[in-house]
C-alpha atoms as a PDB file:
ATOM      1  CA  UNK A   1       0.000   0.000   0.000  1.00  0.00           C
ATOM      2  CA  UNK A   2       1.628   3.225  -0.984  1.00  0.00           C
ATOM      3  CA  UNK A   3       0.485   6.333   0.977  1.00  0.00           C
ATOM      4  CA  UNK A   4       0.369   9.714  -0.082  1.00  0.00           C
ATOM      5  CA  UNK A   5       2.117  12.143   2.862  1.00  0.00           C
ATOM      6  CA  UNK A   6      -0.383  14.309   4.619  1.00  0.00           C
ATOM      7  CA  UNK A   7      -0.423  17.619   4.339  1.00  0.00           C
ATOM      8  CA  UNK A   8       0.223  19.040   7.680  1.00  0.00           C
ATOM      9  CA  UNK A   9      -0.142  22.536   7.639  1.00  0.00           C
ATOM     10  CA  UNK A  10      -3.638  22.025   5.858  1.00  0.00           C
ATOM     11  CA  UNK A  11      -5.005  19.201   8.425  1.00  0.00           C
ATOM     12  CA  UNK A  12      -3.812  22.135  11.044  1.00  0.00           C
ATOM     13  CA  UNK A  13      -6.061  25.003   9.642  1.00  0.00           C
ATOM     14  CA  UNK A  14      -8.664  22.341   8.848  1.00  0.00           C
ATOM     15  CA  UNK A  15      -8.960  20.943  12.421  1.00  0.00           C
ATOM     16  CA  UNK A  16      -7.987  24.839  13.592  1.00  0.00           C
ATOM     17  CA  UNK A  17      -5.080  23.455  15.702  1.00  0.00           C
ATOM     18  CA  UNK A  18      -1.762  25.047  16.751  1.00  0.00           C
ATOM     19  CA  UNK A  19       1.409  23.390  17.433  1.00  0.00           C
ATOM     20  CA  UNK A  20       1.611  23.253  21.772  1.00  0.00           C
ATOM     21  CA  UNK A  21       5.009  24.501  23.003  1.00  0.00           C
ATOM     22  CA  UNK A  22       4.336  23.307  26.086  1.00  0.00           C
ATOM     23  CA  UNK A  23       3.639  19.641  25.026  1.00  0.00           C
ATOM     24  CA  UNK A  24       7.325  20.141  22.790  1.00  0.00           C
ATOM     25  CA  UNK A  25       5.136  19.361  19.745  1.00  0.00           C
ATOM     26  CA  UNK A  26       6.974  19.662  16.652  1.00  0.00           C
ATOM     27  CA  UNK A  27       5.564  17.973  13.996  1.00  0.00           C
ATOM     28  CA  UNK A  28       7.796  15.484  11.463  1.00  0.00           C
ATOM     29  CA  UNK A  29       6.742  16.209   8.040  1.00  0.00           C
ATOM     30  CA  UNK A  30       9.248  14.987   5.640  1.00  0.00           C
ATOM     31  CA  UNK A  31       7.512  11.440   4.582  1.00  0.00           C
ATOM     32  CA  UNK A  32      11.010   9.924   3.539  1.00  0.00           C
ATOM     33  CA  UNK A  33      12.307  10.811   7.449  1.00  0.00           C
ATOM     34  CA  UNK A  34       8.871   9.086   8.419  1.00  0.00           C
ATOM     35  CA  UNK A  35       9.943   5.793   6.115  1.00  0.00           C
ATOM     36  CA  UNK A  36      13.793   5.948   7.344  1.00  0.00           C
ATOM     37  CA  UNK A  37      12.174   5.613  10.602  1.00  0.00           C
ATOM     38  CA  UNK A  38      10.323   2.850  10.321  1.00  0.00           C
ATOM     39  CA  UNK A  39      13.034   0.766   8.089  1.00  0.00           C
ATOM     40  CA  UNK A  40      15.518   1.865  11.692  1.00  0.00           C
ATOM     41  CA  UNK A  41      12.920  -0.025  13.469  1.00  0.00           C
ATOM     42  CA  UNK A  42      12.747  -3.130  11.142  1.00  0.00           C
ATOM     43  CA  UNK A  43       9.214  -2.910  11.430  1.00  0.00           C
ATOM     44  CA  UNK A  44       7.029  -6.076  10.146  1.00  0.00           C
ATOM     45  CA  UNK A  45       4.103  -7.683   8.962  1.00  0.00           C
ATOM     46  CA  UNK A  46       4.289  -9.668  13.037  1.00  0.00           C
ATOM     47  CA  UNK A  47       4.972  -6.729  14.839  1.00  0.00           C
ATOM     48  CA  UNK A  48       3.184  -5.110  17.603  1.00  0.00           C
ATOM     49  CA  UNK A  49       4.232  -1.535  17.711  1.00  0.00           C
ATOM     50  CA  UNK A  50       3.740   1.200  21.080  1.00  0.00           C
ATOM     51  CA  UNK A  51       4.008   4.854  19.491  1.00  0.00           C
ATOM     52  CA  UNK A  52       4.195   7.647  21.711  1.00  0.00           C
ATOM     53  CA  UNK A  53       3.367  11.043  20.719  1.00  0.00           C
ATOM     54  CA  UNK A  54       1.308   9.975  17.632  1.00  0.00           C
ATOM     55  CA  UNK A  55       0.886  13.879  17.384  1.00  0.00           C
ATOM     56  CA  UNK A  56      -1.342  14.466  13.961  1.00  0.00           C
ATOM     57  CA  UNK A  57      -0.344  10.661  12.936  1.00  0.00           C
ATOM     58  CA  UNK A  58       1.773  11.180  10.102  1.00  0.00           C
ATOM     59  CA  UNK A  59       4.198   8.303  11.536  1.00  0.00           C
ATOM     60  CA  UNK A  60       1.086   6.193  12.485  1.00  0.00           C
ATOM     61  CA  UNK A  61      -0.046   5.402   9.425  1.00  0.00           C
ATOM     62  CA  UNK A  62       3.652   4.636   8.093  1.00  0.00           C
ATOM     63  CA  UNK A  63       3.494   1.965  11.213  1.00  0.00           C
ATOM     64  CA  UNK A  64       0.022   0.631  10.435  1.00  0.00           C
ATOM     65  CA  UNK A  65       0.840  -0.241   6.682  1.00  0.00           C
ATOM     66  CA  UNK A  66       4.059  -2.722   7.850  1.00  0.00           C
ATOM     67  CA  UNK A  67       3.391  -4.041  11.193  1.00  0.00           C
ATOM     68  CA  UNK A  68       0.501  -5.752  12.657  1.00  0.00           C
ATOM     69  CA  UNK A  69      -0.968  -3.701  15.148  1.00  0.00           C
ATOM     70  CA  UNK A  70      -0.078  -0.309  16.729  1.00  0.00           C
ATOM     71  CA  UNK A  71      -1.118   0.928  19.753  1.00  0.00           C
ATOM     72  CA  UNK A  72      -0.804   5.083  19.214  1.00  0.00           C
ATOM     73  CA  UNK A  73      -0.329   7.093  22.365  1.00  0.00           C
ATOM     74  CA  UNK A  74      -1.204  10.554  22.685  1.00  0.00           C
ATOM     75  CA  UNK A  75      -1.639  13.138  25.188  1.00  0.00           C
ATOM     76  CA  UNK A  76      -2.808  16.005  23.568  1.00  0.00           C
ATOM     77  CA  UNK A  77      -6.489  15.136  23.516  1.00  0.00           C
ATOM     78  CA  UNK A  78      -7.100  18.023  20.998  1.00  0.00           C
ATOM     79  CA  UNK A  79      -5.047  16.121  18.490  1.00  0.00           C
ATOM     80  CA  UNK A  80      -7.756  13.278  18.544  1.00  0.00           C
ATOM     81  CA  UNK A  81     -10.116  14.487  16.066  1.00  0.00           C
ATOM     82  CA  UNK A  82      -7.188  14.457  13.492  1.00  0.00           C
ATOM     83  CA  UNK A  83      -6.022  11.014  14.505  1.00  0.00           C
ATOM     84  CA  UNK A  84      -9.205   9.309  14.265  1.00  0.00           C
ATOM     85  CA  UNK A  85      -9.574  10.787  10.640  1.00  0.00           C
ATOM     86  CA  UNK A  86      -6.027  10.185   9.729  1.00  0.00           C
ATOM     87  CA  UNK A  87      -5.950   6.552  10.686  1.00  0.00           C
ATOM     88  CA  UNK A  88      -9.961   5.477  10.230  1.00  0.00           C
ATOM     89  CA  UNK A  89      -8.907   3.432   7.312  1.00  0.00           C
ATOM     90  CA  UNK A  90      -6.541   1.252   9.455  1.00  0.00           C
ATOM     91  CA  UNK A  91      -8.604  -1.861  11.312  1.00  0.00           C
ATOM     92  CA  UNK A  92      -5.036  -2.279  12.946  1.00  0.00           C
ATOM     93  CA  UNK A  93      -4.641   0.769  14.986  1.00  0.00           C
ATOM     94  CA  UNK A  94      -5.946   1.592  18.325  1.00  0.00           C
ATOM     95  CA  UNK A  95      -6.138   5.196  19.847  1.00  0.00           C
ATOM     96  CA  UNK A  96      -5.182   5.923  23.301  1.00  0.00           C
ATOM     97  CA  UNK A  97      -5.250   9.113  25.066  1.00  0.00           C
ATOM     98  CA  UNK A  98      -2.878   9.685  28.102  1.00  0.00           C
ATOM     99  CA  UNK A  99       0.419  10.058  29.734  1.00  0.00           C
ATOM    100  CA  UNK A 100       2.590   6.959  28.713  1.00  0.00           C
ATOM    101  CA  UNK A 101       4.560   7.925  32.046  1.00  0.00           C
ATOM    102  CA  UNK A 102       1.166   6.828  33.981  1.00  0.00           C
ATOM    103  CA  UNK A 103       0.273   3.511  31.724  1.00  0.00           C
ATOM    104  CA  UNK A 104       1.983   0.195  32.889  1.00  0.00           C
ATOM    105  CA  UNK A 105       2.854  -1.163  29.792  1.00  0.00           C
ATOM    106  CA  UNK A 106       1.559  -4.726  31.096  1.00  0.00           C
ATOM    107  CA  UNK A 107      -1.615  -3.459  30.622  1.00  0.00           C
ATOM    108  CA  UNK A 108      -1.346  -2.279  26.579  1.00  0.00           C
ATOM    109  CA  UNK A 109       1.090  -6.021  25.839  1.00  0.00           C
ATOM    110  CA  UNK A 110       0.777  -9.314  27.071  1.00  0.00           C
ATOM    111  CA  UNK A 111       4.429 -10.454  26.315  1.00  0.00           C
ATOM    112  CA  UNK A 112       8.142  -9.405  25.712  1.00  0.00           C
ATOM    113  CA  UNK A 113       9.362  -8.198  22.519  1.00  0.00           C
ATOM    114  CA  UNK A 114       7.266  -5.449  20.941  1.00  0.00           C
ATOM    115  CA  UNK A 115       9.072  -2.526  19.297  1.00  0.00           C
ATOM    116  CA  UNK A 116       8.380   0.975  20.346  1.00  0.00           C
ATOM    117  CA  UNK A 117       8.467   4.324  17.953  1.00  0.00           C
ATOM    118  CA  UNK A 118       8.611   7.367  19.507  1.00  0.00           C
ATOM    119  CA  UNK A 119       9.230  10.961  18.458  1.00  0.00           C
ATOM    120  CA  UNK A 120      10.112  12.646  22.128  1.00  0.00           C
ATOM    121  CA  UNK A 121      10.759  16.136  23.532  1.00  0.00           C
ATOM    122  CA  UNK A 122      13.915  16.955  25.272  1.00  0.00           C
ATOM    123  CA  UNK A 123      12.359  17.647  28.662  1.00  0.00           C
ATOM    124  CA  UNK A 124      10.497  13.795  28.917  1.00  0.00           C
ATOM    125  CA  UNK A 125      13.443  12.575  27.308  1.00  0.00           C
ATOM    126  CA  UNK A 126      14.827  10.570  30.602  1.00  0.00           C
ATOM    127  CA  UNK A 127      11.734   9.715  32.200  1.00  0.00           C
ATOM    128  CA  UNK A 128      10.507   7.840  28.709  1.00  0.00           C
ATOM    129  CA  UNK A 129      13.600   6.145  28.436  1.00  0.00           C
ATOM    130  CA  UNK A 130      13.388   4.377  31.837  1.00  0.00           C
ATOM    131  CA  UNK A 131       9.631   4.094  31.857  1.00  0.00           C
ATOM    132  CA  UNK A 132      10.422   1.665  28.726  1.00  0.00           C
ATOM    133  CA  UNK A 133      13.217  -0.106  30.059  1.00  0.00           C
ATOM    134  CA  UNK A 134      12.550  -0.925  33.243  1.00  0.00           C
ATOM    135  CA  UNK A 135       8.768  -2.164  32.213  1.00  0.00           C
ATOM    136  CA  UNK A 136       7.754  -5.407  33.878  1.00  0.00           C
ATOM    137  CA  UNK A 137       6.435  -6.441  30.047  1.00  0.00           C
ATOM    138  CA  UNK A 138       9.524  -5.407  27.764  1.00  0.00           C
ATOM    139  CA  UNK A 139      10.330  -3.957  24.131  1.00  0.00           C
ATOM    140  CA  UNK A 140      12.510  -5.880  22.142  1.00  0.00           C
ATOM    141  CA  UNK A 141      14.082  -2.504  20.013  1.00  0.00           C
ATOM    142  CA  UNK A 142      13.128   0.785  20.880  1.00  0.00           C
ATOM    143  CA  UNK A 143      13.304   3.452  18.216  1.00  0.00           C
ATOM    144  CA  UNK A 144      13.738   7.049  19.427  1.00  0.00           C
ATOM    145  CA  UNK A 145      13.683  10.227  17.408  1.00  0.00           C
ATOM    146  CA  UNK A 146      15.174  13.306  19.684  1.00  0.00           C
ATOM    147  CA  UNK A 147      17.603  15.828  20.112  1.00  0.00           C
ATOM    148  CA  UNK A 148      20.707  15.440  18.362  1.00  0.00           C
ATOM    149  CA  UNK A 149      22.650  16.193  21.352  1.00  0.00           C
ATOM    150  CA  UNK A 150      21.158  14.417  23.606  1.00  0.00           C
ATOM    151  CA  UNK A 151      21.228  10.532  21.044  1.00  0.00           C
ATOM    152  CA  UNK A 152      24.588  11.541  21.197  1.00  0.00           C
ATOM    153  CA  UNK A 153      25.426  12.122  24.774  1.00  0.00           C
ATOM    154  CA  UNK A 154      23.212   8.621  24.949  1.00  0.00           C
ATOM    155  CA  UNK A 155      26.192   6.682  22.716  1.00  0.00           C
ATOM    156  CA  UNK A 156      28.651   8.214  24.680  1.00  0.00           C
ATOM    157  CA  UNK A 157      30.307  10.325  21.764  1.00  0.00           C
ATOM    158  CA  UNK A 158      31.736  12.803  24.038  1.00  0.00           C
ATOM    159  CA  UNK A 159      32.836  10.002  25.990  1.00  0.00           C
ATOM    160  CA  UNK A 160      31.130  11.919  29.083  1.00  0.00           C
ATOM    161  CA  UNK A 161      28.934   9.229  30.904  1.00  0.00           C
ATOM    162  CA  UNK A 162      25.577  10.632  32.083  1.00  0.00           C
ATOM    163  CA  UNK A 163      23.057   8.810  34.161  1.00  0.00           C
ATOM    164  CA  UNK A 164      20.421   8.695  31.030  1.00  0.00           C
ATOM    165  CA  UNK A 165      23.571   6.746  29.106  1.00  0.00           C
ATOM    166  CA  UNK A 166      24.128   4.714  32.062  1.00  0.00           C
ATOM    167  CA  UNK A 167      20.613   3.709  32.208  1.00  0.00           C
ATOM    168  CA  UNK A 168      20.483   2.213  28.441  1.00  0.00           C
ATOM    169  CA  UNK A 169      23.881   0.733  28.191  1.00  0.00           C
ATOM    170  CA  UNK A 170      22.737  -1.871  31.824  1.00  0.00           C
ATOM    171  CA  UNK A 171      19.572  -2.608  29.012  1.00  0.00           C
ATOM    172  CA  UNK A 172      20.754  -2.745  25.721  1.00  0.00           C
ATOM    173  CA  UNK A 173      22.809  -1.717  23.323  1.00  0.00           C
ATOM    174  CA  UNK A 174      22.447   2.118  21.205  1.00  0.00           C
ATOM    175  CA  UNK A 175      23.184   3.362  17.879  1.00  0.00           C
ATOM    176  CA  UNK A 176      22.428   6.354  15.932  1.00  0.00           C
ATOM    177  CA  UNK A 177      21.266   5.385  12.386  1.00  0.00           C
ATOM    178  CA  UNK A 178      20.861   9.055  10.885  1.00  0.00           C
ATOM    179  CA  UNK A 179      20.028  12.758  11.729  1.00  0.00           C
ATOM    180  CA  UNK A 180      16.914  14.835  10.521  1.00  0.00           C
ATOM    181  CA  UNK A 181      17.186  18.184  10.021  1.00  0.00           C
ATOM    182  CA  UNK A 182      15.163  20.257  11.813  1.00  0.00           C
ATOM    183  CA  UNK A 183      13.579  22.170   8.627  1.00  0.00           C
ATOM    184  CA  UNK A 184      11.519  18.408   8.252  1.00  0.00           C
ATOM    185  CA  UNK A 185       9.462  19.668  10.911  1.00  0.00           C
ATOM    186  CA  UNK A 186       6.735  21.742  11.649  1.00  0.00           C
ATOM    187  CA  UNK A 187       7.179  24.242  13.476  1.00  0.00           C
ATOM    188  CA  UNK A 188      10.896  24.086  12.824  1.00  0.00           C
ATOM    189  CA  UNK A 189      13.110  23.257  15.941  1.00  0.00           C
ATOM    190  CA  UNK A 190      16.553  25.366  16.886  1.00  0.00           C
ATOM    191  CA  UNK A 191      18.229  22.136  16.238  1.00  0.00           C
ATOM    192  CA  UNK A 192      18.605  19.060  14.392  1.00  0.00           C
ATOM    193  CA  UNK A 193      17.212  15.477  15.577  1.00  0.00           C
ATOM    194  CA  UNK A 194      18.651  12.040  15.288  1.00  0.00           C
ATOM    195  CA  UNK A 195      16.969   8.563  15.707  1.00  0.00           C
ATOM    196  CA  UNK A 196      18.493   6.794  18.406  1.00  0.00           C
ATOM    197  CA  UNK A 197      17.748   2.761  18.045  1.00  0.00           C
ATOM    198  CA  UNK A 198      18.425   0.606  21.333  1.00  0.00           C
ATOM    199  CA  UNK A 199      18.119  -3.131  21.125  1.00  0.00           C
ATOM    200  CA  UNK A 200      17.478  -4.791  24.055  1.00  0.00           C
ATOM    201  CA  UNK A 201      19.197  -7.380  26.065  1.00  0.00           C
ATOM    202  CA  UNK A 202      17.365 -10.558  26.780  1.00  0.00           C
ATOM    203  CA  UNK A 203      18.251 -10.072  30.335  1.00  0.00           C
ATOM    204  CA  UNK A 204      19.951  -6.449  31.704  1.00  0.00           C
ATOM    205  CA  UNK A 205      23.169  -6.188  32.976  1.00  0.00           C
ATOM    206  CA  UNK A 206      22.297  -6.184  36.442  1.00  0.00           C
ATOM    207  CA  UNK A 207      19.388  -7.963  38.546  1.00  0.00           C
ATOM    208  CA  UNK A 208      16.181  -5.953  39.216  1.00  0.00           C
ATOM    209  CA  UNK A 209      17.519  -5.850  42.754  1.00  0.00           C
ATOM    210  CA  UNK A 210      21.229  -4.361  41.844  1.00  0.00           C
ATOM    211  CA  UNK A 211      19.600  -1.883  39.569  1.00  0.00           C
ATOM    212  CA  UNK A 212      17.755  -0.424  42.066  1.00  0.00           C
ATOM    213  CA  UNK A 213      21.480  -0.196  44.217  1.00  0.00           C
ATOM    214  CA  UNK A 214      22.737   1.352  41.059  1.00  0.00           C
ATOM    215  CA  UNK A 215      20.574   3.790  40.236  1.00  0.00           C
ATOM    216  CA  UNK A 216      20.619   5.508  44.217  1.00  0.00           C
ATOM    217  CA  UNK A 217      24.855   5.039  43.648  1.00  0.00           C
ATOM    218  CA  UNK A 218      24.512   7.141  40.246  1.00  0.00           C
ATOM    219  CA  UNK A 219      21.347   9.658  41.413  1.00  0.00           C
ATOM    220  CA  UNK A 220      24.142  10.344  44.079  1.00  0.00           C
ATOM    221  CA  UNK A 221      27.191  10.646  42.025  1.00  0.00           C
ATOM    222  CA  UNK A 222      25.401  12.634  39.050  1.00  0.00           C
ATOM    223  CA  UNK A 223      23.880  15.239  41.641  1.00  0.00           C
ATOM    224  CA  UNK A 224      27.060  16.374  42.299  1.00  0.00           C
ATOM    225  CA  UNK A 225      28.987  15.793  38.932  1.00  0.00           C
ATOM    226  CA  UNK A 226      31.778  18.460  39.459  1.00  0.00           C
ATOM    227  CA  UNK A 227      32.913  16.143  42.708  1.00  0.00           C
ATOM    228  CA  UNK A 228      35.157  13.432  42.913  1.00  0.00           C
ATOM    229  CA  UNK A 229      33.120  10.218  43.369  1.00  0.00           C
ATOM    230  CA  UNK A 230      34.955  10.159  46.721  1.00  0.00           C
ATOM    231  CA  UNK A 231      33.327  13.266  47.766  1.00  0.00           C
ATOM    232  CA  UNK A 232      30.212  12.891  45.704  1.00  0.00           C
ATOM    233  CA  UNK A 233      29.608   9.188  47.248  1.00  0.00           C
ATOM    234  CA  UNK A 234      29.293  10.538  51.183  1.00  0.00           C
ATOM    235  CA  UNK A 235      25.883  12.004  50.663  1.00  0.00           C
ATOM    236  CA  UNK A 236      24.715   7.911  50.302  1.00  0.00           C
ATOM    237  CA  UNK A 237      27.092   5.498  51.939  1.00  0.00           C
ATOM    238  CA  UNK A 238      27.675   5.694  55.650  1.00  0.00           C
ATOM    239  CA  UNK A 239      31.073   6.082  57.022  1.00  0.00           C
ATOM    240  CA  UNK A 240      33.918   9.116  56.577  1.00  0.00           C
ATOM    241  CA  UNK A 241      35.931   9.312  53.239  1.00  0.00           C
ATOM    242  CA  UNK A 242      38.551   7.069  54.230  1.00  0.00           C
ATOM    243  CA  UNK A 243      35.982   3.674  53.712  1.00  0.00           C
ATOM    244  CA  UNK A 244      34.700   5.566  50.379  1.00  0.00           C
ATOM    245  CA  UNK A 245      37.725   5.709  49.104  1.00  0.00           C
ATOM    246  CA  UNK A 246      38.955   1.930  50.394  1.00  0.00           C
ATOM    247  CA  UNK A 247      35.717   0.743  48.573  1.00  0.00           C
ATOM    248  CA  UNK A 248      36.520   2.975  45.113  1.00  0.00           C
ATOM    249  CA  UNK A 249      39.920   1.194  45.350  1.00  0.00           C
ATOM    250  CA  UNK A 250      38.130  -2.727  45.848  1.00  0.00           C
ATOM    251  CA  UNK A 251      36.210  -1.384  42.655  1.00  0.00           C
ATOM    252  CA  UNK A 252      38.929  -0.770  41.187  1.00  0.00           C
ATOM    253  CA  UNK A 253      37.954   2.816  40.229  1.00  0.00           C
ATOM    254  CA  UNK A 254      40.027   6.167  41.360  1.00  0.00           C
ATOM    255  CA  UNK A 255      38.770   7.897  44.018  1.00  0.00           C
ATOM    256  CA  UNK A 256      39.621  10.899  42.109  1.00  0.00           C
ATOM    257  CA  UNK A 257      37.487  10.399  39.284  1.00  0.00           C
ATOM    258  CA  UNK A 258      34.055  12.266  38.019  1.00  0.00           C
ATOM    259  CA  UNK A 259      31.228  10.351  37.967  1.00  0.00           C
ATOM    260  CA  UNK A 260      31.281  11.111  33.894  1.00  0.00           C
ATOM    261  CA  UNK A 261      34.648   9.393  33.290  1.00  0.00           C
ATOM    262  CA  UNK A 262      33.376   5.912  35.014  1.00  0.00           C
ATOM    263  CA  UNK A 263      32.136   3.366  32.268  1.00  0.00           C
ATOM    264  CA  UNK A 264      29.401   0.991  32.945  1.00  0.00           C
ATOM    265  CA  UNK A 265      32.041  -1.881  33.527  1.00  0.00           C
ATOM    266  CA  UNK A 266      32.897   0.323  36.563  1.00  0.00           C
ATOM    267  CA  UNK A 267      29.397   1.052  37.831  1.00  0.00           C
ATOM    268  CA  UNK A 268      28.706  -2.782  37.822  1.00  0.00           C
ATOM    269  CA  UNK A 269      31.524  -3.467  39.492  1.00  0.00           C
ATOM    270  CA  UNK A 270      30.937  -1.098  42.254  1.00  0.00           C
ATOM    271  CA  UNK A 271      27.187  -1.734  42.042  1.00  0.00           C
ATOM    272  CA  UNK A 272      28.018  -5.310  43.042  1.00  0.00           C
ATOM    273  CA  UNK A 273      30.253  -4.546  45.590  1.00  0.00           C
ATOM    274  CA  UNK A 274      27.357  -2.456  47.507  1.00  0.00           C
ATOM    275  CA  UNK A 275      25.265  -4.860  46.976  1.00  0.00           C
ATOM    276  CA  UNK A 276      27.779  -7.783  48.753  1.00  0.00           C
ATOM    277  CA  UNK A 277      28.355  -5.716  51.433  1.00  0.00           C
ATOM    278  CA  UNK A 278      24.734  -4.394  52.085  1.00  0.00           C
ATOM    279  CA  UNK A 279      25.822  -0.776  52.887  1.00  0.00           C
ATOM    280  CA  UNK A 280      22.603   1.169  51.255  1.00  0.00           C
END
């Protein structure tokens, strides 16, 4: 089925809608960026796809032609009215208005492995990313299209570690597989966008348990970035700087270091260690 792209700024005065700059809605409107997508995301005739942000459902439709169902998530209950006429022609779609922050994704899949498409704003960025990954019912490949910064600060191209990086390398494994510029949207963002894919591990890194020991090491460590993770550790782990830095050393990480210049070889190690030792 070939599809004709919609004409945004038409379905906009049409439907008498404005882009929301609080919701970070900026439209993708180039249809070959929309098909890019979808081939990134390997997308097929078995697939059960989660979008979020189906905005005015130019990417929905690309979905609902190559996989077998899509479940399109949308907040922006204004947007509806386009999305229902948009998308009426596809038996394989289902609306669904709300937060995907507040919907346990047990209750939209039954089992491990469907793909998720989303086309995120910068300020959700972090919160989407470990809403997916730490579902009890996971993706298999998530698909993200963002801020260029920020995919790349993901993939570690700065080598700079940040606690959003952190978080996907315990899951899976990222790559960026192109840029968009930002004149394919509407209205047009200060800055480009890439499409960050993540496939997931069958099983993370770390157990569900060490995770959790992780992620209150690194909320520590991150708050205080500019520190030394011997200084930036004390606000967590009882006793004086002497023991921090005796357990840094077991870790085999410099006491010295920035929370930014540890890899996730090093936060597992350490993670582990806390965890042996029960000390948070």
């Amino acid at each position: 089925m070939k599809l004709e792209p919609l004409q945004i700024p038409d379905l906009l005065r049409r439907f008498h809608l404005s882009p929301q700059k609080s919701l970070g809605q900026n439209f993708l409107v180039d249809h070959n960026a929309l098909l890019k997508i979808v081939r990134d995301a390997g997308v097929g005739e078995n697939d059960q796809v989660l979008e979020i942000g189906a905005g005015l459902g130019s990417l929905t439709r690309v979905l609902a032609v190559n996989a077998r169902k899509v479940i399109a998530v949308e907040i922006d209950g204004h947007l509806f009215p386009v999305l229902r006429e948009v998308t009426k022609g596809f038996g394989n779609v289902s609306l669904l208005k709300g937060d995907i922050l507040d919907i346990p994704l047990r209750d939209l899949f039954a089992v491990d492995g469907y793909k998720v498409v989303a086309n995120i704003p910068y300020y959700i960025t972090s919160a989407v990313v470990r809403h997916l990954l730490e579902a009890e019912v996971r993706p298999g490949k998530i698909v993200l299209t963002m801020q260029r910064e920020v995919a790349e600060r993901i993939i570690n191209k700065d080598e700079k570690m940040s606690l959003l990086s952190l978080s996907v390398q315990i899951y899976g494994e990222a790559q960026i597989t192109h840029h968009i510029p930002a004149s394919c949207f509407i209205p047009e963002p200060k800055v480009d966008s890439s499409v960050l894919v993540i496939d997931i591990y069958p099983q993370p890194k770390l157990s569900s348990r060490e995770v959790k020991v992780m992620f209150r090491l690194a909320h520590a460590a991150f708050n205080q970035k500019r520190k030394m993770m011997r200084s930036s550790l004390r606000s967590i782990l009882d006793g004086g700087q002497d023991q921090i830095i005796d357990l840094l050393n077991k870790a085999s990480i410099d006491p010295q270091v920035r929370p930014e210049a540890i890899t996730v070889e090093d936060w597992i190690r350490l993670t582990r260690l806390v965890d042996e030792l029960n000390i948070i």
